[in-house]
Structure formats: C-alpha cells, structure tokens
Protein backbone atom coordinates (compact mmCIF):
# COMPACT_ATOMS: atom_id res chain seq x y z
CA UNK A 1 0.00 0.00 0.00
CA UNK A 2 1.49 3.06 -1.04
CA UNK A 3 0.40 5.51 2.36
CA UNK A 4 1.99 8.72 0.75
CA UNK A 5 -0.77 8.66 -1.73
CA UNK A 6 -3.91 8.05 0.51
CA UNK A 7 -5.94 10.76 0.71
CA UNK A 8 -7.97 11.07 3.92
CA UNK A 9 -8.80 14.00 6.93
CA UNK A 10 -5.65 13.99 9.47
CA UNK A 11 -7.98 14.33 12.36
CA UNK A 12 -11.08 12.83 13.67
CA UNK A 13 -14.72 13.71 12.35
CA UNK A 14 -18.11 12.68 13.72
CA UNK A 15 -20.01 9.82 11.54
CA UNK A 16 -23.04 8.63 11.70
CA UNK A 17 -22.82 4.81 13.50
CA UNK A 18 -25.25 3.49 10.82
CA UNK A 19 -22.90 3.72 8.09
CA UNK A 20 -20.30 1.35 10.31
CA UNK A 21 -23.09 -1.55 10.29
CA UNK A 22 -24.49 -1.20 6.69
CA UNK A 23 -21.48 -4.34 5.48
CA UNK A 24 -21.36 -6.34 8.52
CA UNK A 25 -24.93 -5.85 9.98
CA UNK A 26 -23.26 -5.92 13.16
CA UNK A 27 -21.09 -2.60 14.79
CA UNK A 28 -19.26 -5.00 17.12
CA UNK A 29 -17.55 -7.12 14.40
CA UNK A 30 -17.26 -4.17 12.05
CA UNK A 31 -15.23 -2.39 14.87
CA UNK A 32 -13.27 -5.66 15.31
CA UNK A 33 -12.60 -5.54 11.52
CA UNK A 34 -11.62 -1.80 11.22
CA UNK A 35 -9.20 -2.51 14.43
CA UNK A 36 -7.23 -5.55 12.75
CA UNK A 37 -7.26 -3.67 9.27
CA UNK A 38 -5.59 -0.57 11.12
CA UNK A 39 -2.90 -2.92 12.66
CA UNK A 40 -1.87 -4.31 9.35
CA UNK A 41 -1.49 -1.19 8.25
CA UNK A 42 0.64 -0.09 11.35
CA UNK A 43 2.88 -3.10 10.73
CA UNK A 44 3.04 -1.88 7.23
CA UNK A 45 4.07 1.77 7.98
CA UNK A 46 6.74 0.64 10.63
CA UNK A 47 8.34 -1.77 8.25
CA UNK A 48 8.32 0.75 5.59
CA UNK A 49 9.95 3.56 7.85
CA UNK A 50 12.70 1.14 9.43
CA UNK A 51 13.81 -0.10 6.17
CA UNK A 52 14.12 3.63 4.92
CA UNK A 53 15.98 5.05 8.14
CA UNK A 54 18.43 2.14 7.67
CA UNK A 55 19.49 3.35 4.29
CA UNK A 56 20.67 6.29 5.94
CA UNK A 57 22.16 4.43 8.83
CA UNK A 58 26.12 4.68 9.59
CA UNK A 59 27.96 1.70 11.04
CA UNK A 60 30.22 3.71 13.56
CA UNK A 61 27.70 6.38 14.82
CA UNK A 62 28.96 8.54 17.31
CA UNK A 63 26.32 10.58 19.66
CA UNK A 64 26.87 13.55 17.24
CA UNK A 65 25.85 12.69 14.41
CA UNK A 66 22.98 10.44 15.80
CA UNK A 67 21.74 13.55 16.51
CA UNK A 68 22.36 15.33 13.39
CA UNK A 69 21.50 13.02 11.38
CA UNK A 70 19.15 15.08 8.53
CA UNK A 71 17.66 12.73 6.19
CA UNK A 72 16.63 10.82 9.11
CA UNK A 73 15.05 13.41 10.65
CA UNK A 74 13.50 14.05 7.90
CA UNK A 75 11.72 10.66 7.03
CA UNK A 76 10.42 10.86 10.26
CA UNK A 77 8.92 14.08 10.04
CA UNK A 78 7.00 12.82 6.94
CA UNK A 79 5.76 9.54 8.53
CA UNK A 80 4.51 11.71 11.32
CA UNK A 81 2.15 13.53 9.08
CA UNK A 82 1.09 11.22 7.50
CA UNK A 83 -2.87 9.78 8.18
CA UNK A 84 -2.78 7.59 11.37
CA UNK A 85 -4.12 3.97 10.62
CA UNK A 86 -7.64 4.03 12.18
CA UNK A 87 -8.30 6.80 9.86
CA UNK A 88 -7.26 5.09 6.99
CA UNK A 89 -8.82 2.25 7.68
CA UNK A 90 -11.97 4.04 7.84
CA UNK A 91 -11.56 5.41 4.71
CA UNK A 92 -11.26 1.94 2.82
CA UNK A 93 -13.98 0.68 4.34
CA UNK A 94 -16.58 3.47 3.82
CA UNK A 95 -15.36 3.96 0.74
CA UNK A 96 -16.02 0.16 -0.15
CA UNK A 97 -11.84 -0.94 -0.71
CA UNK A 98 -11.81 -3.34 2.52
CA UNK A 99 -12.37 -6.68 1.74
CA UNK A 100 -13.98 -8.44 4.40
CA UNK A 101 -15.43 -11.89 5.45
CA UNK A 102 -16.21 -13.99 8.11
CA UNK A 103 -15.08 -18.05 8.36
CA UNK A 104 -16.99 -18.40 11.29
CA UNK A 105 -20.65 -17.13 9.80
CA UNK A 106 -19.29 -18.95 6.93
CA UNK A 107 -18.89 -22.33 8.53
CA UNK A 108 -22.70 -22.01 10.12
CA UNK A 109 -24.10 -21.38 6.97
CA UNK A 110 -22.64 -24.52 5.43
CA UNK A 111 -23.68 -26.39 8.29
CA UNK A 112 -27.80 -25.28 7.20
CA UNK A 113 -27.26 -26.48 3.83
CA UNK A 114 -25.92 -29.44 4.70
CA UNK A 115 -28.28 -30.69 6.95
C-alpha cells in the first residue's frame, strides 16, 4: 500500500454509527474488523519507515551525528504527518476498498445447507 498517496482528513470527524453496520450488519464485528485492518497497516508503515531510516544508517555512529542526522530526521517528520491507521482504515472501508469476510458465519451457513 502506497500511504503517501492516501488521501484522507488527518484528524477525527463525527459519523453517523449506521454507516459502520451497513457491510457487517453488526457494529461489534465491524469495529473488530476496522481494528485488525488498522494494525496491518501499522505493521506496514513501521516496516516501511525502518527499512528507509536504515538506508541512511552509519555503522560507527557517534552521539553527534545520531543527533544530526538530517535525512533521518527528515523521514520521520514525513511519517509523522502522514494519516494515522484508524483513519485510513476508515476510509477503505466506507469507501467500499476493505475486503472483508467472516469463516466463522461462513462455517454455520454450510452447516444449514448441509443438513
């Protein structure tokens, strides 16, 4: 997921709760969804900004230049401003791009076929 691109508010909003249960039928679950969909994209993010600090990285760092360290600085002024997760996460799924489904309702429904 490319986060530099995703365009979303940098700050909470009020929403109507309706339009949370309108996919899921359920606010619960679709609060459990949004919550593991804003982790991923955490874990995204953080693997994303470590792997770009560390091109910057010196072997033999001295407290100095740890500290002075621009580009660094600079990487992770731009992840800072960038959309926190819940909010993007919100986004997708109002906006219809979150994919979501449930083994568990999927598993009872089989089972009242079958029988």
């Amino acid at each position: 997921m490319d986060f530099k691109r995703v365009k979303t508010v940098n700050s909470t909003i009020t929403r109507d709760i309706q339009d949370f249960s309108r996919q899921t039928g359920n606010l619960y679950e679709t609060i459990v969804m949004l919550s593991k969909r804003a982790n991923q994209i955490s874990s995204e993010m953080k693997q994303d900004l470590h792997k770009k600090i560390e091109e910057y990285a010196n072997s033999n760092d001295s407290l100095e230049e740890v500290l002075e360290n621009r580009e660094q600085i600079e990487i992770v002024k731009f992840y800072e401003q960038l959309p926190k997760p819940t909010l993007i996460a919100v986004k997708e799924y109002l906006t219809d791009n979150l994919y979501y489904r449930n083994p568990d309702k999927e598993e009872k429904d089989e089972m009242h076929i079958v029988e």
